[in-house]
C-alpha atoms as a PDB file:
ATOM      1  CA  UNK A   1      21.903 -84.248 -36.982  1.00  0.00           C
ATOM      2  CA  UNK A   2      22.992 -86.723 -34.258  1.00  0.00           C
ATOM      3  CA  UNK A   3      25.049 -84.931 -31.442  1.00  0.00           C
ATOM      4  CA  UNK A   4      27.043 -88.442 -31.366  1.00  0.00           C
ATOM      5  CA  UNK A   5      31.114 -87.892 -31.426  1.00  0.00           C
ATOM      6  CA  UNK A   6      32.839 -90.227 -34.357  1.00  0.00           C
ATOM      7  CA  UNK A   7      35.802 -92.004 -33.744  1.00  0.00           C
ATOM      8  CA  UNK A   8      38.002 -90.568 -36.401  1.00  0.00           C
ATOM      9  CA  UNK A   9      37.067 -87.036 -35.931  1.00  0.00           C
ATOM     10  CA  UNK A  10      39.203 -85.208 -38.445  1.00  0.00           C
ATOM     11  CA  UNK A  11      38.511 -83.223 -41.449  1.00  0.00           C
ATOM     12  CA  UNK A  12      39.369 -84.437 -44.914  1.00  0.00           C
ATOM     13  CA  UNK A  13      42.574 -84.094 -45.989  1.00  0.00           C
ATOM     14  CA  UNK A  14      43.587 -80.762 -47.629  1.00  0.00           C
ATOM     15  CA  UNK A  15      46.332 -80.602 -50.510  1.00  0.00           C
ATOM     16  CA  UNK A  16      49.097 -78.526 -50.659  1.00  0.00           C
ATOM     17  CA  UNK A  17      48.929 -75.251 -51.261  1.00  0.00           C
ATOM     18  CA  UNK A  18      50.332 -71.941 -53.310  1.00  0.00           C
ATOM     19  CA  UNK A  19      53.459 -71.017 -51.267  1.00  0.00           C
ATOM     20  CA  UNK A  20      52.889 -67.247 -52.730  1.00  0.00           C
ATOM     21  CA  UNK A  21      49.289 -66.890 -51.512  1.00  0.00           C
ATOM     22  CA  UNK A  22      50.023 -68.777 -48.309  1.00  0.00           C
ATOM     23  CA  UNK A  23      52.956 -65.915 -47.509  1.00  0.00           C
ATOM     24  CA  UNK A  24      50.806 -63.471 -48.138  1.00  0.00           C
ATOM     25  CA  UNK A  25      48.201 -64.771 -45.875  1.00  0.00           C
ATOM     26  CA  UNK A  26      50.829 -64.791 -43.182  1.00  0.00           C
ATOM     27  CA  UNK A  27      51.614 -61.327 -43.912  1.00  0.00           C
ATOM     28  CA  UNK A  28      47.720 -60.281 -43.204  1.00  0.00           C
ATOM     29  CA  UNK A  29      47.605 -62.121 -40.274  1.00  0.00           C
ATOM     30  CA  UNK A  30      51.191 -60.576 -38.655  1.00  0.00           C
ATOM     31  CA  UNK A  31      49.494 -56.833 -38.956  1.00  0.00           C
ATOM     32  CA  UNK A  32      46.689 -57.949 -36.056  1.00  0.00           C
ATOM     33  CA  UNK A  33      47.875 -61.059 -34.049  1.00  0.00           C
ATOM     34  CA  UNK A  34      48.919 -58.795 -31.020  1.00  0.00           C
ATOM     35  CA  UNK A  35      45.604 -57.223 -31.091  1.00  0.00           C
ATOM     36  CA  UNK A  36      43.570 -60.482 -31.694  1.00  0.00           C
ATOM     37  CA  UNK A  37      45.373 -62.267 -28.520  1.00  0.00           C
ATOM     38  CA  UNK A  38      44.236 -58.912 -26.503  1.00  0.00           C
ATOM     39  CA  UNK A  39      40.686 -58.311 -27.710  1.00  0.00           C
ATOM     40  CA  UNK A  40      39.260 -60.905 -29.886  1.00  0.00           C
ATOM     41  CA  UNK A  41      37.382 -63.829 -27.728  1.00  0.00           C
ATOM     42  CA  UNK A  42      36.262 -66.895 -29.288  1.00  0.00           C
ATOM     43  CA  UNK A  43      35.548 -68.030 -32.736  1.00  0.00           C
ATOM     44  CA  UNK A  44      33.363 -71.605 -33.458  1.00  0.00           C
ATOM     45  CA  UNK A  45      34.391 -73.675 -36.946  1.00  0.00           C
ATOM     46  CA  UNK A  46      31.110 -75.938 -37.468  1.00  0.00           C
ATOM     47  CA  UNK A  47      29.751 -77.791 -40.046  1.00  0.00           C
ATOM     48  CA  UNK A  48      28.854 -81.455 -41.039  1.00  0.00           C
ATOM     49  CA  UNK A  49      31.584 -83.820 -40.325  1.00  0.00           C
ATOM     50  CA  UNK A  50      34.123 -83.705 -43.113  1.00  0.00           C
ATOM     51  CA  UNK A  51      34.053 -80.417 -44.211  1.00  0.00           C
ATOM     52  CA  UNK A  52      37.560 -79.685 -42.861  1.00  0.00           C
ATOM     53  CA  UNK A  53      37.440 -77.903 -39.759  1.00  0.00           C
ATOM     54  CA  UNK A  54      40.114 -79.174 -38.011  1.00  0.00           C
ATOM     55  CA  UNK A  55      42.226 -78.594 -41.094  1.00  0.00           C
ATOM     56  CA  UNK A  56      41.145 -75.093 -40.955  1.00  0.00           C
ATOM     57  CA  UNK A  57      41.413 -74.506 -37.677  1.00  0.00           C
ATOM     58  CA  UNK A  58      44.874 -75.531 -36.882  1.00  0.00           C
ATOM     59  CA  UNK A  59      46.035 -73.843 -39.568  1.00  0.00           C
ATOM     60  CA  UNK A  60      44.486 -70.752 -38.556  1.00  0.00           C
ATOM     61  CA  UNK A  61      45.541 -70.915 -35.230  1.00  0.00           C
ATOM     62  CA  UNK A  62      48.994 -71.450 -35.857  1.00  0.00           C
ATOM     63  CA  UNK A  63      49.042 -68.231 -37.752  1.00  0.00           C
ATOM     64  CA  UNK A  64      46.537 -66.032 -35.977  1.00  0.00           C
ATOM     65  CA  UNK A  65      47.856 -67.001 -32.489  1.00  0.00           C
ATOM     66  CA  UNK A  66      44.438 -68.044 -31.288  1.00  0.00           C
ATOM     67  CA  UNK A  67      44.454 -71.275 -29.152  1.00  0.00           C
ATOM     68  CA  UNK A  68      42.613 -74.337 -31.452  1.00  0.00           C
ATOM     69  CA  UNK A  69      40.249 -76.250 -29.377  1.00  0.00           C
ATOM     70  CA  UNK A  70      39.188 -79.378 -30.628  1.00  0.00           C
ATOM     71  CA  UNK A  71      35.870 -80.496 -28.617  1.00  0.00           C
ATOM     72  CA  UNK A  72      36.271 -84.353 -30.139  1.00  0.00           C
ATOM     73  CA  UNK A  73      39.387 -84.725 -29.124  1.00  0.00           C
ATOM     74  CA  UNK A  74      38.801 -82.868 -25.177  1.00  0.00           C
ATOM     75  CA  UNK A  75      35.959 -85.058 -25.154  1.00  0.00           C
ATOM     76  CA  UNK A  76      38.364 -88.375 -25.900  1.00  0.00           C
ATOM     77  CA  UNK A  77      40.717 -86.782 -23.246  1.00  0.00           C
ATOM     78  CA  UNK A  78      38.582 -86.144 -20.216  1.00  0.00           C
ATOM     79  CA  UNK A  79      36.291 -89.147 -21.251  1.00  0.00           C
ATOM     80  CA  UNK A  80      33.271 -86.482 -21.440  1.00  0.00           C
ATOM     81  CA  UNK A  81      30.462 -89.091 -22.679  1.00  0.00           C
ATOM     82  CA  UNK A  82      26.717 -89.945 -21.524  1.00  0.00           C
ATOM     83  CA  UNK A  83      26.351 -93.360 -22.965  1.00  0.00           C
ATOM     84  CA  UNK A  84      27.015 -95.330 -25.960  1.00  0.00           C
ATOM     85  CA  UNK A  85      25.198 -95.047 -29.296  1.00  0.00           C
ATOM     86  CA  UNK A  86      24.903 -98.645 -30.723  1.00  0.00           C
ATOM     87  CA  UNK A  87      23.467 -96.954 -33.977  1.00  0.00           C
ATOM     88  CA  UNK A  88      26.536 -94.636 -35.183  1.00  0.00           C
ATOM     89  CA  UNK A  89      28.551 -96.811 -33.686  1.00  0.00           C
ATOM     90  CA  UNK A  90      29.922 -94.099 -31.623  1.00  0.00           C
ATOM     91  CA  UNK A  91      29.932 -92.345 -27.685  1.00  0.00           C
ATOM     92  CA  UNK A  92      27.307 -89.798 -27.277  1.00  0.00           C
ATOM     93  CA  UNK A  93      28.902 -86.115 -25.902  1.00  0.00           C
ATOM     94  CA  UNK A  94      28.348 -84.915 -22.498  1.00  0.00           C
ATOM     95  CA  UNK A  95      27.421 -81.466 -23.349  1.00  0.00           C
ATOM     96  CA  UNK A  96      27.308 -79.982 -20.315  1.00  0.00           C
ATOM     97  CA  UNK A  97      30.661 -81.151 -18.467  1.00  0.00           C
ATOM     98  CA  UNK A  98      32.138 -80.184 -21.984  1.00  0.00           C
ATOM     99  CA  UNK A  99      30.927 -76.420 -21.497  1.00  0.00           C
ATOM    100  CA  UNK A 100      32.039 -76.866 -17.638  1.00  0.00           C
ATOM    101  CA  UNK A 101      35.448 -77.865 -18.855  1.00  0.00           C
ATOM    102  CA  UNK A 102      35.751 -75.029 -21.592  1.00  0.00           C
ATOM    103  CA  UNK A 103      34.310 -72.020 -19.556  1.00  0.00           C
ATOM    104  CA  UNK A 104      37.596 -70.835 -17.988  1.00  0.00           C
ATOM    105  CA  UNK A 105      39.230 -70.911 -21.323  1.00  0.00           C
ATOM    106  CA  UNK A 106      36.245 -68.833 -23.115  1.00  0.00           C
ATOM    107  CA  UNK A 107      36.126 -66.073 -20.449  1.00  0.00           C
ATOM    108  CA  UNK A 108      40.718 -65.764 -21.322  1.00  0.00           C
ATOM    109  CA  UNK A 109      39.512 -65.498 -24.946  1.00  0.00           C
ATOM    110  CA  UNK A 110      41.427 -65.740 -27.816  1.00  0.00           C
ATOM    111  CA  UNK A 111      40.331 -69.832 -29.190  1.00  0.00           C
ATOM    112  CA  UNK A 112      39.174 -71.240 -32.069  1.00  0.00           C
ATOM    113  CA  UNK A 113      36.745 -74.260 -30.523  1.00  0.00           C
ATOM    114  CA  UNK A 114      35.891 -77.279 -33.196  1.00  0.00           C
ATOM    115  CA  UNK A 115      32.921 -78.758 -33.537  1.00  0.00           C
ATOM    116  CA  UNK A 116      29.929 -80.343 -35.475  1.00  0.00           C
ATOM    117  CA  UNK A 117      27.572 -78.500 -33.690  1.00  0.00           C
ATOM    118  CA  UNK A 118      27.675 -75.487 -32.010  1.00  0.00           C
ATOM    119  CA  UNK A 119      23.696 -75.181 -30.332  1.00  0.00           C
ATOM    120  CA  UNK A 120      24.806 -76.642 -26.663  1.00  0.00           C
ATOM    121  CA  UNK A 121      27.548 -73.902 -26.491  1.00  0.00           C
ATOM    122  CA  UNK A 122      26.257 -70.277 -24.407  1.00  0.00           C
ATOM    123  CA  UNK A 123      25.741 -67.914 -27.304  1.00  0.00           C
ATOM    124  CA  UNK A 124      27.680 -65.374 -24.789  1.00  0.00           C
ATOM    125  CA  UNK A 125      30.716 -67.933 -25.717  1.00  0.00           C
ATOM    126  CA  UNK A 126      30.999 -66.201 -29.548  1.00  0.00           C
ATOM    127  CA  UNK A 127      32.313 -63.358 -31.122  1.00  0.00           C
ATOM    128  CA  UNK A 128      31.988 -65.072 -34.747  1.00  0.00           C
ATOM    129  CA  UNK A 129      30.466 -68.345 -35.704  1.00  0.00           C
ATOM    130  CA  UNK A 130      31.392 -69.599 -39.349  1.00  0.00           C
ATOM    131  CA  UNK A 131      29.836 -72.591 -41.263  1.00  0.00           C
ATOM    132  CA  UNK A 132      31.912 -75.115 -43.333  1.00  0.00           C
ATOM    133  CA  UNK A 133      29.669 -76.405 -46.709  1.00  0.00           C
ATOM    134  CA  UNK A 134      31.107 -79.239 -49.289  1.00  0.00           C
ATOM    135  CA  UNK A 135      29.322 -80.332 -51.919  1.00  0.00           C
ATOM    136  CA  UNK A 136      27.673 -83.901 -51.653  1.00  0.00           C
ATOM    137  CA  UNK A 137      29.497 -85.636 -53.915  1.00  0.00           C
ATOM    138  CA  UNK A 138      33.182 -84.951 -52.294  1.00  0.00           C
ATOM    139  CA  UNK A 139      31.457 -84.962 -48.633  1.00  0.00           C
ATOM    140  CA  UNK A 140      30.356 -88.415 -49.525  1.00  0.00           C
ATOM    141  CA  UNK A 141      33.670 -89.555 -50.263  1.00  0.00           C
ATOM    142  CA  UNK A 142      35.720 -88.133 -47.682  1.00  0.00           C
ATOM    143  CA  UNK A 143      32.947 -90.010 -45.115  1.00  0.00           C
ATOM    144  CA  UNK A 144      33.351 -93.476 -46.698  1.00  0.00           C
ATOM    145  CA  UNK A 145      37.312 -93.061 -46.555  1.00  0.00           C
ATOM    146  CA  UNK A 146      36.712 -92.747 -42.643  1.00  0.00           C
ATOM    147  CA  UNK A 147      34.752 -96.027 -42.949  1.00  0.00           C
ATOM    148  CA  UNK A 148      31.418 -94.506 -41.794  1.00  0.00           C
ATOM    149  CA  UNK A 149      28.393 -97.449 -41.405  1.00  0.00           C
ATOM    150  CA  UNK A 150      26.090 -96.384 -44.478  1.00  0.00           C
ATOM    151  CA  UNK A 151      22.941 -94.697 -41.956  1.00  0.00           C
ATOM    152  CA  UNK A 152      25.358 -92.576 -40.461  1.00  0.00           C
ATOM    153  CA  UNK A 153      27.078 -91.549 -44.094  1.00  0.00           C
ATOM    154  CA  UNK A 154      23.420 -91.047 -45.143  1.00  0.00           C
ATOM    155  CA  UNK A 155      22.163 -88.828 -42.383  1.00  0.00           C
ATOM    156  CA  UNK A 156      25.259 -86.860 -42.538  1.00  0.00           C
ATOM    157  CA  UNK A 157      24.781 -86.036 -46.302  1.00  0.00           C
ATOM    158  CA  UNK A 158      21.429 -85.167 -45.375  1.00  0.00           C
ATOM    159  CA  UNK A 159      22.626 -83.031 -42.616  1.00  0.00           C
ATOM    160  CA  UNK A 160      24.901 -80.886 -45.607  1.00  0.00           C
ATOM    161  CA  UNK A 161      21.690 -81.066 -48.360  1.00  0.00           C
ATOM    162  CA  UNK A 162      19.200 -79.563 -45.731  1.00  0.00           C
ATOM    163  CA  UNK A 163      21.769 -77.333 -44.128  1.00  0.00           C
ATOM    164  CA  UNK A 164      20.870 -78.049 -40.784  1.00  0.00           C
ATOM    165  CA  UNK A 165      23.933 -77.106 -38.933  1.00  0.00           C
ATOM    166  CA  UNK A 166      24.046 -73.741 -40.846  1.00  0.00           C
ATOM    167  CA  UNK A 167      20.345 -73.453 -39.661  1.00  0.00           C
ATOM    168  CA  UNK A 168      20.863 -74.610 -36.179  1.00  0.00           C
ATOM    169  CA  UNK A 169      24.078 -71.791 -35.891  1.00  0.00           C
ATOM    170  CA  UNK A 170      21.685 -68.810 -37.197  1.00  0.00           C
ATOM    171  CA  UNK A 171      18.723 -70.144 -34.102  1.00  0.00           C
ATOM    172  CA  UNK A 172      21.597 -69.948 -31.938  1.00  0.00           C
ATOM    173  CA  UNK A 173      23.471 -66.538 -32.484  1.00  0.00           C
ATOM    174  CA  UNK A 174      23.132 -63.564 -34.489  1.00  0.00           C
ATOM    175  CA  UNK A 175      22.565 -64.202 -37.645  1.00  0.00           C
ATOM    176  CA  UNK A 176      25.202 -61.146 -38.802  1.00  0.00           C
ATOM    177  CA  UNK A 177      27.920 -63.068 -36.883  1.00  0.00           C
ATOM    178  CA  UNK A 178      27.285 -66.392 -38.465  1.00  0.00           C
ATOM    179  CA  UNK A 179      29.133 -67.077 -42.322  1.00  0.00           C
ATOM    180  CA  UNK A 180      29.100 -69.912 -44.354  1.00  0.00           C
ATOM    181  CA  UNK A 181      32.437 -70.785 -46.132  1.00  0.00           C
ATOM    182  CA  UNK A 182      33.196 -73.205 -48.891  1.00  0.00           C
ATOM    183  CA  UNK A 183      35.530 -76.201 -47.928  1.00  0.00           C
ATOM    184  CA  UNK A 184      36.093 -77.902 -51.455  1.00  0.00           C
ATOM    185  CA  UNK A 185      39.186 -77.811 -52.928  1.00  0.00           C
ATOM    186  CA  UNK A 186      42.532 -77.067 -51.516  1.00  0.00           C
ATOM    187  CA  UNK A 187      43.063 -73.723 -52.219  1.00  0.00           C
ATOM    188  CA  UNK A 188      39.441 -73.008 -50.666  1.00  0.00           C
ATOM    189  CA  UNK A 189      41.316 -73.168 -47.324  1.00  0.00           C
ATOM    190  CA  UNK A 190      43.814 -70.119 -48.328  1.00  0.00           C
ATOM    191  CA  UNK A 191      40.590 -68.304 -49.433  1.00  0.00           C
ATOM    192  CA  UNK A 192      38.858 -69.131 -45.769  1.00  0.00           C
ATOM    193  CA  UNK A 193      41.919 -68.174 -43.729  1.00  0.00           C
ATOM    194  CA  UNK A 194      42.627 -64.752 -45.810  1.00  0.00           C
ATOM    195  CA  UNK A 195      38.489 -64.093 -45.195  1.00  0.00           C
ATOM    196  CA  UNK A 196      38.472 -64.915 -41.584  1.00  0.00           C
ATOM    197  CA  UNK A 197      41.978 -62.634 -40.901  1.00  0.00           C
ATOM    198  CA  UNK A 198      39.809 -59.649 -42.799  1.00  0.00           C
ATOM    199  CA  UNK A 199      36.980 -60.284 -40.226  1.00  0.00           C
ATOM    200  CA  UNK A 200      39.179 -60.516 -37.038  1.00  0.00           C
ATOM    201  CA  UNK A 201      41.321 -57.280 -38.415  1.00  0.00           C
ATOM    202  CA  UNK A 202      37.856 -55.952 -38.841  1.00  0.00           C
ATOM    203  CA  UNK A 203      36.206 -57.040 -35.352  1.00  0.00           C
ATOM    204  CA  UNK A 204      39.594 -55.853 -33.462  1.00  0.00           C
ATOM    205  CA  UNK A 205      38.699 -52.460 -35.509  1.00  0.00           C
ATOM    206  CA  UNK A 206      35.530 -52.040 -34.525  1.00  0.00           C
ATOM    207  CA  UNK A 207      35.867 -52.637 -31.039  1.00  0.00           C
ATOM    208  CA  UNK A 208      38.998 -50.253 -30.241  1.00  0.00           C
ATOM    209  CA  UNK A 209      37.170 -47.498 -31.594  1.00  0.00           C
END
Protein backbone atom coordinates (compact mmCIF):
# COMPACT_ATOMS: atom_id res chain seq x y z
CA UNK A 1 0.00 0.00 0.00
CA UNK A 2 1.42 3.42 -1.02
CA UNK A 3 1.64 5.84 2.05
CA UNK A 4 0.74 8.63 -0.73
CA UNK A 5 -2.29 11.11 0.51
CA UNK A 6 -5.22 11.37 -2.38
CA UNK A 7 -6.68 14.45 -3.21
CA UNK A 8 -10.27 13.70 -2.49
CA UNK A 9 -9.76 11.96 0.72
CA UNK A 10 -13.25 11.10 1.84
CA UNK A 11 -15.09 7.97 2.38
CA UNK A 12 -17.91 6.87 0.14
CA UNK A 13 -20.99 8.22 0.65
CA UNK A 14 -23.29 6.55 3.25
CA UNK A 15 -27.25 6.54 2.83
CA UNK A 16 -29.61 7.48 5.17
CA UNK A 17 -30.34 5.69 7.89
CA UNK A 18 -33.20 4.04 10.39
CA UNK A 19 -34.16 7.05 12.58
CA UNK A 20 -35.26 4.25 15.35
CA UNK A 21 -31.90 2.45 15.45
CA UNK A 22 -29.98 5.69 15.08
CA UNK A 23 -31.91 7.03 18.53
CA UNK A 24 -31.14 4.21 20.11
CA UNK A 25 -27.55 4.39 19.29
CA UNK A 26 -27.58 7.85 20.77
CA UNK A 27 -29.11 6.54 23.79
CA UNK A 28 -25.98 3.95 24.27
CA UNK A 29 -23.64 6.43 23.68
CA UNK A 30 -25.31 9.24 26.37
CA UNK A 31 -24.80 6.42 29.33
CA UNK A 32 -20.66 6.79 28.88
CA UNK A 33 -19.71 10.08 27.03
CA UNK A 34 -18.69 11.77 30.42
CA UNK A 35 -16.58 8.87 31.20
CA UNK A 36 -15.09 8.42 27.63
CA UNK A 37 -13.97 12.33 27.54
CA UNK A 38 -12.23 11.49 31.13
CA UNK A 39 -10.59 8.11 30.55
CA UNK A 40 -10.71 6.82 27.12
CA UNK A 41 -7.50 8.07 24.92
CA UNK A 42 -7.35 7.56 21.34
CA UNK A 43 -9.05 5.38 18.88
CA UNK A 44 -7.50 4.88 14.95
CA UNK A 45 -10.34 4.22 11.96
CA UNK A 46 -8.05 2.59 9.09
CA UNK A 47 -8.59 0.80 6.19
CA UNK A 48 -8.13 1.03 2.32
CA UNK A 49 -9.28 4.25 0.95
CA UNK A 50 -13.02 4.18 0.49
CA UNK A 51 -14.17 2.14 3.05
CA UNK A 52 -15.85 5.05 4.88
CA UNK A 53 -13.88 6.19 7.64
CA UNK A 54 -14.42 9.59 7.65
CA UNK A 55 -18.13 8.85 7.41
CA UNK A 56 -17.73 6.82 10.44
CA UNK A 57 -15.76 8.81 12.25
CA UNK A 58 -17.55 12.05 12.27
CA UNK A 59 -20.45 10.48 13.01
CA UNK A 60 -19.06 8.84 15.91
CA UNK A 61 -17.52 11.69 17.21
CA UNK A 62 -20.35 13.83 17.13
CA UNK A 63 -22.11 11.40 19.35
CA UNK A 64 -19.40 9.95 21.54
CA UNK A 65 -17.83 13.40 22.22
CA UNK A 66 -14.42 12.27 21.08
CA UNK A 67 -12.53 14.90 18.96
CA UNK A 68 -12.37 13.44 14.97
CA UNK A 69 -9.00 13.90 13.57
CA UNK A 70 -8.67 13.65 10.06
CA UNK A 71 -4.77 13.12 9.17
CA UNK A 72 -5.58 13.98 5.18
CA UNK A 73 -7.06 16.85 5.81
CA UNK A 74 -4.19 18.18 8.87
CA UNK A 75 -1.85 17.16 6.35
CA UNK A 76 -3.63 19.63 3.51
CA UNK A 77 -3.71 22.23 6.40
CA UNK A 78 -0.19 22.44 7.71
CA UNK A 79 1.14 21.44 4.17
CA UNK A 80 2.82 18.23 5.95
CA UNK A 81 4.33 16.61 2.59
CA UNK A 82 7.92 15.15 1.54
CA UNK A 83 7.65 15.36 -2.17
CA UNK A 84 5.39 14.72 -4.96
CA UNK A 85 4.37 11.31 -6.29
CA UNK A 86 4.09 11.65 -10.15
CA UNK A 87 2.66 7.98 -10.11
CA UNK A 88 -0.68 8.37 -7.88
CA UNK A 89 -0.80 11.52 -8.91
CA UNK A 90 -0.74 12.66 -5.42
CA UNK A 91 1.72 14.42 -2.35
CA UNK A 92 3.53 11.90 -0.38
CA UNK A 93 2.84 12.36 3.78
CA UNK A 94 5.40 13.64 6.05
CA UNK A 95 5.02 11.11 8.68
CA UNK A 96 6.98 12.34 11.15
CA UNK A 97 6.00 16.21 11.41
CA UNK A 98 2.40 14.63 11.25
CA UNK A 99 3.10 12.62 14.62
CA UNK A 100 5.00 15.95 15.87
CA UNK A 101 1.86 17.89 15.15
CA UNK A 102 -0.61 15.25 16.75
CA UNK A 103 1.41 14.36 19.98
CA UNK A 104 -0.03 17.07 22.26
CA UNK A 105 -3.47 16.12 21.24
CA UNK A 106 -2.85 12.17 21.90
CA UNK A 107 -1.31 12.66 25.38
CA UNK A 108 -5.23 15.08 26.20
CA UNK A 109 -6.89 11.90 24.85
CA UNK A 110 -10.19 11.49 23.91
CA UNK A 111 -9.80 11.52 19.48
CA UNK A 112 -10.75 9.51 16.90
CA UNK A 113 -7.55 10.04 14.28
CA UNK A 114 -8.36 9.00 10.38
CA UNK A 115 -6.27 7.38 8.35
CA UNK A 116 -5.24 4.79 5.62
CA UNK A 117 -2.58 3.58 7.52
CA UNK A 118 -1.91 3.50 10.90
CA UNK A 119 2.05 1.75 11.06
CA UNK A 120 3.97 5.37 11.32
CA UNK A 121 1.75 6.23 14.39
CA UNK A 122 3.61 5.22 18.22
CA UNK A 123 1.68 2.13 19.18
CA UNK A 124 1.67 3.99 22.79
CA UNK A 125 -0.79 6.47 20.70
CA UNK A 126 -3.86 3.58 20.88
CA UNK A 127 -6.26 2.35 23.12
CA UNK A 128 -8.28 0.55 20.14
CA UNK A 129 -7.40 0.23 16.52
CA UNK A 130 -10.39 -0.92 14.19
CA UNK A 131 -10.19 -1.97 10.46
CA UNK A 132 -12.75 -0.86 7.79
CA UNK A 133 -13.28 -3.97 4.93
CA UNK A 134 -15.70 -3.48 1.66
CA UNK A 135 -16.07 -5.89 -0.66
CA UNK A 136 -14.23 -5.41 -4.11
CA UNK A 137 -16.85 -4.91 -6.19
CA UNK A 138 -18.47 -1.69 -4.26
CA UNK A 139 -14.72 -0.56 -3.22
CA UNK A 140 -14.08 -0.49 -6.90
CA UNK A 141 -16.81 1.74 -7.59
CA UNK A 142 -16.69 4.16 -4.94
CA UNK A 143 -12.70 4.64 -6.20
CA UNK A 144 -13.60 5.31 -9.87
CA UNK A 145 -16.40 7.89 -8.69
CA UNK A 146 -13.33 9.81 -7.05
CA UNK A 147 -11.69 9.60 -10.51
CA UNK A 148 -8.72 7.48 -9.33
CA UNK A 149 -5.89 6.85 -12.42
CA UNK A 150 -6.49 2.96 -13.04
CA UNK A 151 -2.74 1.75 -11.15
CA UNK A 152 -3.73 3.46 -8.21
CA UNK A 153 -7.59 1.95 -8.32
CA UNK A 154 -5.76 -1.37 -8.95
CA UNK A 155 -3.27 -1.37 -6.14
CA UNK A 156 -5.86 -0.17 -3.82
CA UNK A 157 -8.20 -3.17 -4.58
CA UNK A 158 -5.29 -5.19 -4.07
CA UNK A 159 -4.54 -3.51 -0.87
CA UNK A 160 -8.51 -4.70 0.38
CA UNK A 161 -8.07 -8.51 -1.42
CA UNK A 162 -4.69 -9.14 0.46
CA UNK A 163 -5.73 -7.30 3.57
CA UNK A 164 -2.70 -5.53 4.00
CA UNK A 165 -3.75 -2.69 6.13
CA UNK A 166 -5.60 -5.15 8.49
CA UNK A 167 -2.18 -7.01 8.50
CA UNK A 168 -0.01 -4.03 8.85
CA UNK A 169 -2.49 -2.81 12.12
CA UNK A 170 -2.08 -6.42 13.89
CA UNK A 171 2.34 -5.95 13.28
CA UNK A 172 1.74 -2.74 14.81
CA UNK A 173 -0.43 -3.18 18.06
CA UNK A 174 -1.97 -5.84 19.94
CA UNK A 175 -3.64 -7.94 18.07
CA UNK A 176 -6.73 -8.10 20.90
CA UNK A 177 -7.10 -4.31 20.39
CA UNK A 178 -7.28 -4.41 16.66
CA UNK A 179 -11.15 -5.30 14.94
CA UNK A 180 -12.14 -5.46 11.60
CA UNK A 181 -15.63 -3.98 10.76
CA UNK A 182 -17.73 -4.23 7.68
CA UNK A 183 -18.34 -0.87 5.76
CA UNK A 184 -20.93 -2.01 2.99
CA UNK A 185 -24.17 -0.89 3.11
CA UNK A 186 -25.69 1.95 4.94
CA UNK A 187 -27.01 0.54 7.81
CA UNK A 188 -23.45 -1.21 8.36
CA UNK A 189 -22.48 2.20 9.83
CA UNK A 190 -25.37 2.04 12.69
CA UNK A 191 -24.06 -1.54 13.31
CA UNK A 192 -20.20 -0.09 13.61
CA UNK A 193 -21.12 2.86 15.82
CA UNK A 194 -23.52 0.68 18.28
CA UNK A 195 -20.22 -1.99 18.33
CA UNK A 196 -17.62 0.58 18.94
CA UNK A 197 -19.97 2.46 21.92
CA UNK A 198 -20.12 -1.37 23.51
CA UNK A 199 -16.25 -1.41 23.37
CA UNK A 200 -15.61 2.15 24.77
CA UNK A 201 -18.52 1.44 27.59
CA UNK A 202 -16.51 -1.68 27.98
CA UNK A 203 -12.80 -0.18 28.00
CA UNK A 204 -14.09 2.80 30.42
CA UNK A 205 -15.31 -0.42 32.56
CA UNK A 206 -12.42 -2.11 32.72
CA UNK A 207 -10.19 0.53 33.55
CA UNK A 208 -12.21 2.19 36.60
CA UNK A 209 -12.20 -0.98 38.25
Amino acid sequence: MHSALSKNDKAGATESVDSSRMSMVNTEFTHVESEVQLCFSVASLTGTPGVGKTTLGKELASRSGLKYVNVGDLAREGQFYDGYDEEYDCPILDEDRVVDELETQMREGGVIVDYHGCDFFPERWFHIVFVLRTDNSILYKRLETRGYNEKKLQDNIQCEIFQVLYEEAIASYKEEIVHQLPSNEPEELEDNISQISKWIEQWVKDHNS
